[in-house]
PDB file of N, CA and C in Angstrom:
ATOM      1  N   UNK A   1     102.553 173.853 -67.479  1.00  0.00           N
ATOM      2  CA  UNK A   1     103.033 174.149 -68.803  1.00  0.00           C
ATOM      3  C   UNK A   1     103.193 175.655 -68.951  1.00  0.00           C
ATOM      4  N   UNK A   2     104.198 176.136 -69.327  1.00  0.00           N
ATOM      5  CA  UNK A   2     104.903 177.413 -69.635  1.00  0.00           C
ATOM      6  C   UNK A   2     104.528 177.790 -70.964  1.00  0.00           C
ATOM      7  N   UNK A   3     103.886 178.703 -71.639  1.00  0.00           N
ATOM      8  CA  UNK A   3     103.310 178.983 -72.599  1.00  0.00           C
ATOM      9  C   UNK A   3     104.190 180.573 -72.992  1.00  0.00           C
ATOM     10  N   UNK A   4     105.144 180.560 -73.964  1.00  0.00           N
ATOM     11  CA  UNK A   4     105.598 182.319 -74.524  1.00  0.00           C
ATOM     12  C   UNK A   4     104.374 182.476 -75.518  1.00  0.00           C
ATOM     13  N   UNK A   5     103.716 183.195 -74.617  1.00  0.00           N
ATOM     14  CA  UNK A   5     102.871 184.299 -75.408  1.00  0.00           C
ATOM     15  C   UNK A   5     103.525 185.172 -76.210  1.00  0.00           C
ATOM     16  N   UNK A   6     104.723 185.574 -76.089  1.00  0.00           N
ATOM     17  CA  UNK A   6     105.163 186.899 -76.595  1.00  0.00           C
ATOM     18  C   UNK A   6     105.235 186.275 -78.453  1.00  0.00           C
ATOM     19  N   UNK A   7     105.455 184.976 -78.147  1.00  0.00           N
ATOM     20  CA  UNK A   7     105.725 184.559 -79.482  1.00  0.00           C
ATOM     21  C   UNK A   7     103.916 184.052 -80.063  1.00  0.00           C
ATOM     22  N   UNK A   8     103.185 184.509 -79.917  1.00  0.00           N
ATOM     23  CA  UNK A   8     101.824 183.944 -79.912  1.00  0.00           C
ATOM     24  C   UNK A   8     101.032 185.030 -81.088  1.00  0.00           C
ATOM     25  N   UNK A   9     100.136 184.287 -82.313  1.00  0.00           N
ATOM     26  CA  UNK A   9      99.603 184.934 -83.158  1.00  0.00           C
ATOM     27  C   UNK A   9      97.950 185.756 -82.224  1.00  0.00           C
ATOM     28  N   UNK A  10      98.488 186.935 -82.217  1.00  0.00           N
ATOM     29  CA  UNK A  10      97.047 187.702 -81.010  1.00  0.00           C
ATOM     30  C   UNK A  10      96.180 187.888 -82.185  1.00  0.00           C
ATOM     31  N   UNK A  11      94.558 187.602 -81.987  1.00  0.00           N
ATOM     32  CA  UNK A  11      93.369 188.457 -82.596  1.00  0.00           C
ATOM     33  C   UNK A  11      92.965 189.632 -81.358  1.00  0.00           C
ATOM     34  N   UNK A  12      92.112 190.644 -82.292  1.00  0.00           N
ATOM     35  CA  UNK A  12      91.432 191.822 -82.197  1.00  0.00           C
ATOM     36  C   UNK A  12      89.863 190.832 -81.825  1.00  0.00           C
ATOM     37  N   UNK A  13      89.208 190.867 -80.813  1.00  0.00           N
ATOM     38  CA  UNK A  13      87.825 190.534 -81.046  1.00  0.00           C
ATOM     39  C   UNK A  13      86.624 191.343 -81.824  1.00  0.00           C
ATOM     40  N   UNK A  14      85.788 190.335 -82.519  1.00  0.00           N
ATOM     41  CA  UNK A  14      84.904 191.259 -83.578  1.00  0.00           C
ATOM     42  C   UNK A  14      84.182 192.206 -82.454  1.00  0.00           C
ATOM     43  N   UNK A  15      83.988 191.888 -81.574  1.00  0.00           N
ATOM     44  CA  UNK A  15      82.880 192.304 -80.863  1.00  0.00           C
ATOM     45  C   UNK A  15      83.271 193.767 -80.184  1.00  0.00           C
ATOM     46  N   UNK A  16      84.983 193.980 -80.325  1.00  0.00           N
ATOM     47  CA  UNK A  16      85.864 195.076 -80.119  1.00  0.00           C
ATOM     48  C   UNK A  16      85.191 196.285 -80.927  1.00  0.00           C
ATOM     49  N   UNK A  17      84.843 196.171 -82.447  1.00  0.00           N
ATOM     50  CA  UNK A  17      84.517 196.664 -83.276  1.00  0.00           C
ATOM     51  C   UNK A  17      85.484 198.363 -83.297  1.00  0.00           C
ATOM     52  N   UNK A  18      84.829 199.498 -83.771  1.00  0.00           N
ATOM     53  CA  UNK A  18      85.927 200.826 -83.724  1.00  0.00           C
ATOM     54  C   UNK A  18      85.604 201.574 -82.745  1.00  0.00           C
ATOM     55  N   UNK A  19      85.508 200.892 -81.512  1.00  0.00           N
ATOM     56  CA  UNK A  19      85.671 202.030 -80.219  1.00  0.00           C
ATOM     57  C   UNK A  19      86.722 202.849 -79.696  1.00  0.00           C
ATOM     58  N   UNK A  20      87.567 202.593 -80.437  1.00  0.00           N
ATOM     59  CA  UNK A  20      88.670 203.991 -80.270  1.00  0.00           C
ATOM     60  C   UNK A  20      89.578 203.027 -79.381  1.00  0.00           C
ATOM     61  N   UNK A  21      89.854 202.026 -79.297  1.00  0.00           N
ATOM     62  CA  UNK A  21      90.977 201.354 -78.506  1.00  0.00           C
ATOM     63  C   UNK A  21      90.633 200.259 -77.073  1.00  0.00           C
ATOM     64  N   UNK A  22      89.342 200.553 -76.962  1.00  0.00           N
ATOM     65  CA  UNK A  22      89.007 199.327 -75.666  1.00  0.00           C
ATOM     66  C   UNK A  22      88.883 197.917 -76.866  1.00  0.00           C
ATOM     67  N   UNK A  23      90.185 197.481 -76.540  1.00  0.00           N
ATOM     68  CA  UNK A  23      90.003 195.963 -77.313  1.00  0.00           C
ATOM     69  C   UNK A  23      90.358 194.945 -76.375  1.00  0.00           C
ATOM     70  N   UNK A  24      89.710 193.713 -76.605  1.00  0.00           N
ATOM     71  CA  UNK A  24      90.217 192.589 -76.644  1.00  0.00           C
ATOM     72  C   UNK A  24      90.939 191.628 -77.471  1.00  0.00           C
ATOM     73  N   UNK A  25      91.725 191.207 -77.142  1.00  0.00           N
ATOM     74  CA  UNK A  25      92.797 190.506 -77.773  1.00  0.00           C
ATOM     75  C   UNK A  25      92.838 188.936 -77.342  1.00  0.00           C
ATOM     76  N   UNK A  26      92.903 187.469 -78.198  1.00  0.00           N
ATOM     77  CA  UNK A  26      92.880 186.592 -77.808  1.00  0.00           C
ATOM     78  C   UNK A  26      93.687 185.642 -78.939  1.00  0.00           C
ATOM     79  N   UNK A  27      94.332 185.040 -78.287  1.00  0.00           N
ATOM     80  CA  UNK A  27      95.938 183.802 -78.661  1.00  0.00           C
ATOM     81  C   UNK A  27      95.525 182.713 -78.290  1.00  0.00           C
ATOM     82  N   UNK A  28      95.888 181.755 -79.524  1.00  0.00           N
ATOM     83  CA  UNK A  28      95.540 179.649 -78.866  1.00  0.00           C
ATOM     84  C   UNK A  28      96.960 179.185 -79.152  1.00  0.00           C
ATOM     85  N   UNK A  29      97.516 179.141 -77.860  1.00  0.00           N
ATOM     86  CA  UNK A  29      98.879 177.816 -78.288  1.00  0.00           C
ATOM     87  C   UNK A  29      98.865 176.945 -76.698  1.00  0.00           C
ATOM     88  N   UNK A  30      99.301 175.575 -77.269  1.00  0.00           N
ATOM     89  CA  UNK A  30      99.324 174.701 -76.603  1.00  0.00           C
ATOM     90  C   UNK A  30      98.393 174.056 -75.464  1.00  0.00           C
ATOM     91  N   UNK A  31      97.304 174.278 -76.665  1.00  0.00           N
ATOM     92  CA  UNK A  31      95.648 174.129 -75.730  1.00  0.00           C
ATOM     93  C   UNK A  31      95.155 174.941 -75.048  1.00  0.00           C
ATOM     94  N   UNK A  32      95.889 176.139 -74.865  1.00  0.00           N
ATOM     95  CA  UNK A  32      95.191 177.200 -74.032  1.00  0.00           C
ATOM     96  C   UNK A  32      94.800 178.400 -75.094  1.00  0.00           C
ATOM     97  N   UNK A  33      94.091 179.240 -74.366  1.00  0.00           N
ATOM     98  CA  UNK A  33      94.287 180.229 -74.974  1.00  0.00           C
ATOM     99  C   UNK A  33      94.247 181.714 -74.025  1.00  0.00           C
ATOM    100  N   UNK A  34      94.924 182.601 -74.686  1.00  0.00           N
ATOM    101  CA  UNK A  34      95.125 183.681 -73.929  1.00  0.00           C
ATOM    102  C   UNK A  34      94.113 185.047 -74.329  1.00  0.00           C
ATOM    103  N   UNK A  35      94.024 186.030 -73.172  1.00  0.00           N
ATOM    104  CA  UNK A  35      93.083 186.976 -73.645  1.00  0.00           C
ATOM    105  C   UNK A  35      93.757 187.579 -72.548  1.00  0.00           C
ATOM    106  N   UNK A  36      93.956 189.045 -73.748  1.00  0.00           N
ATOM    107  CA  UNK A  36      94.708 190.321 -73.312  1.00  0.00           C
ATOM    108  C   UNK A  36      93.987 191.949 -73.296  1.00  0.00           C
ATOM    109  N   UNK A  37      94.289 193.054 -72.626  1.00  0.00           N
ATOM    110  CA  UNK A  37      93.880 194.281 -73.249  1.00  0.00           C
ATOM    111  C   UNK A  37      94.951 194.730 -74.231  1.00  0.00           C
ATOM    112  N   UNK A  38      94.373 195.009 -75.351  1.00  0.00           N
ATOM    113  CA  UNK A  38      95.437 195.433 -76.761  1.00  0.00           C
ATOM    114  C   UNK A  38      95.937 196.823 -76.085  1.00  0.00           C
ATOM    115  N   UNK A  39      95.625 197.480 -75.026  1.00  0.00           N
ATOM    116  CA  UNK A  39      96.162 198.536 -74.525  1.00  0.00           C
ATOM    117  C   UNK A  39      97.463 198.560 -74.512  1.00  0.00           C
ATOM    118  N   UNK A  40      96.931 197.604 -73.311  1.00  0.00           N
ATOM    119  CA  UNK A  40      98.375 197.237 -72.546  1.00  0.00           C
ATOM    120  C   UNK A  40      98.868 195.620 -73.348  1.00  0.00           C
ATOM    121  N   UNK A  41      99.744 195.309 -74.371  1.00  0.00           N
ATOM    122  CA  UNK A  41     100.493 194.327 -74.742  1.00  0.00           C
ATOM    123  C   UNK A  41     101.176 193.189 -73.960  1.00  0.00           C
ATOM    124  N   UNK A  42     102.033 194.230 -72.979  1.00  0.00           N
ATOM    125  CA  UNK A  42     103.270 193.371 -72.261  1.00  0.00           C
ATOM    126  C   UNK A  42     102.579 193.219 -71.046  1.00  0.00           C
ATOM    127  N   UNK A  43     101.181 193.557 -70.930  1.00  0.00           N
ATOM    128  CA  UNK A  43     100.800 193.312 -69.356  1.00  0.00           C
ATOM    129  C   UNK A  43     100.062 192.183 -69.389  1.00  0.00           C
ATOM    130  N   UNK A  44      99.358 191.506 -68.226  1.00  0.00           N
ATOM    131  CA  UNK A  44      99.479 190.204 -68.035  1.00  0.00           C
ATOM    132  C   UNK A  44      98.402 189.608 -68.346  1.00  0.00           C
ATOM    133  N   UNK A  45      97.910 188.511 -69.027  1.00  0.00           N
ATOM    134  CA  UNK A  45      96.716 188.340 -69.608  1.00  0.00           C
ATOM    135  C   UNK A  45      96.122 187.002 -68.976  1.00  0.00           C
ATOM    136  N   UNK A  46      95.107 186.519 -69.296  1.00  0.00           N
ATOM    137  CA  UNK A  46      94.177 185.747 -68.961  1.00  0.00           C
ATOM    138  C   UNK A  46      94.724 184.500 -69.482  1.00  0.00           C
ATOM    139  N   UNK A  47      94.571 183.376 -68.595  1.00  0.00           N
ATOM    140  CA  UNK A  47      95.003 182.154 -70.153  1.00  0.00           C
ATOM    141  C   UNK A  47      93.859 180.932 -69.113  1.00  0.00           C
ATOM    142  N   UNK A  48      92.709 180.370 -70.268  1.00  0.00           N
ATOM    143  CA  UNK A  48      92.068 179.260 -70.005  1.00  0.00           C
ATOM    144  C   UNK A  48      92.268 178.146 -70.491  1.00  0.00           C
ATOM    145  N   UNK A  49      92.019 177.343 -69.820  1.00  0.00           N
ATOM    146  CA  UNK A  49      92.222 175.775 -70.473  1.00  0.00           C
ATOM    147  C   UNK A  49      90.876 175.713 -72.070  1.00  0.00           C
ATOM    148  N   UNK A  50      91.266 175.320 -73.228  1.00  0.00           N
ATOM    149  CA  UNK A  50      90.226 175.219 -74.337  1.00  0.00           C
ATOM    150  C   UNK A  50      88.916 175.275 -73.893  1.00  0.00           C
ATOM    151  N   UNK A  51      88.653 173.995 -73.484  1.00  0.00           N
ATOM    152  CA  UNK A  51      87.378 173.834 -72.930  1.00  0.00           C
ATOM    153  C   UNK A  51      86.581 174.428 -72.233  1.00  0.00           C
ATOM    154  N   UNK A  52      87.775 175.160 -71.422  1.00  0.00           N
ATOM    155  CA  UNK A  52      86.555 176.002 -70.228  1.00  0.00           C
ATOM    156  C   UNK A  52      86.495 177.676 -71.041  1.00  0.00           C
ATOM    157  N   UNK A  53      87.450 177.864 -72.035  1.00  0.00           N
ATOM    158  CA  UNK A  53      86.882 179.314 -73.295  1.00  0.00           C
ATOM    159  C   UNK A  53      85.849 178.412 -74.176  1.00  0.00           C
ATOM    160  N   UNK A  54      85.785 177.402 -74.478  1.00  0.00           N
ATOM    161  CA  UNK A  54      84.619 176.730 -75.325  1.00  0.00           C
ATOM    162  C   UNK A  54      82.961 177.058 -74.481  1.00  0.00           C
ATOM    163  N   UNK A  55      83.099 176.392 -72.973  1.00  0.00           N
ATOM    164  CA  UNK A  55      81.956 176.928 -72.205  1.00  0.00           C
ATOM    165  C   UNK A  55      81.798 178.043 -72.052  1.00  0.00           C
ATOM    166  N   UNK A  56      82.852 178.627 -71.532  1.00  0.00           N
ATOM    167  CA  UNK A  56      82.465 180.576 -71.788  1.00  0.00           C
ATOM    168  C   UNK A  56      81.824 181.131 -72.915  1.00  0.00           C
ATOM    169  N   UNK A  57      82.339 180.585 -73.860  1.00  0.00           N
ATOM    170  CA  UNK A  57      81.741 181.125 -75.288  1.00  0.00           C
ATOM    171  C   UNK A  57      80.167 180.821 -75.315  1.00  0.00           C
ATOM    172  N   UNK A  58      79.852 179.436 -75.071  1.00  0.00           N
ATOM    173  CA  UNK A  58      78.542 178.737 -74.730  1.00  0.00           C
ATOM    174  C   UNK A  58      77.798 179.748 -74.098  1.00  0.00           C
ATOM    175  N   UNK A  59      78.145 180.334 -72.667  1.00  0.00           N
ATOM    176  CA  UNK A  59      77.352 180.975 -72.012  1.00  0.00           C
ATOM    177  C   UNK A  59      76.790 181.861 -72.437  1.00  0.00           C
ATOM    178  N   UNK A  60      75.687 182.328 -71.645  1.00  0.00           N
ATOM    179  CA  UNK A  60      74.617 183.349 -71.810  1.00  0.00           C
ATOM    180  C   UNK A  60      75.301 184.556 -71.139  1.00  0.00           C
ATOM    181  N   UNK A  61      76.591 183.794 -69.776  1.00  0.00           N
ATOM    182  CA  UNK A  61      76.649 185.131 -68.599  1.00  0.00           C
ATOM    183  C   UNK A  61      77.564 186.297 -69.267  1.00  0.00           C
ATOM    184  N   UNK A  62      78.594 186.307 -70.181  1.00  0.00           N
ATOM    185  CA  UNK A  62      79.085 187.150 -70.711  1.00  0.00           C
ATOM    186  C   UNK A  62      78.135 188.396 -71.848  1.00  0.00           C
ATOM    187  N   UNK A  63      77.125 187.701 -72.391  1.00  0.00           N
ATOM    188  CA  UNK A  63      76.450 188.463 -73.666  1.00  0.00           C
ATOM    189  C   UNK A  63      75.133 189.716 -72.496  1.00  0.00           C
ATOM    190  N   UNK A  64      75.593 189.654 -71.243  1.00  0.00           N
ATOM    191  CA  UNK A  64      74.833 190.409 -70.704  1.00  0.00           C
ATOM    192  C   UNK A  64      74.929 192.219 -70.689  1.00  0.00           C
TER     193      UNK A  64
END
């Protein structure tokens, strides 16, 4: 499945907060979802199946 991100509503993550521009950026269409650097826009981003950003979120290994 072919997913246009370009056409995709992006969030800012809270956890980004005002560090002067290191953000994360993350989009849900068509069961996936995407995660970008807000740096870089047009460059190439991450895209997981729901479920497996649902377990990520779950985890402990990212909050390290």
């Amino acid at each position: 499945m072919n997913i246009d991100w370009s056409e995709a509503e992006w969030h800012k993550s809270t956890y980004s907060g005002g560090s002067g521009g290191e953000c994360v950026e993350v989009a849900f269409a068509g069961g996936r979802v995407g995660v970008r650097d807000s740096k870089d826009p047009a460059g190439p981003n991450l895209v997981f199946a729901g479920a497996d950003w649902d377990e990520f979120l779950g985890s402990k290994i990212w909050q390290r």
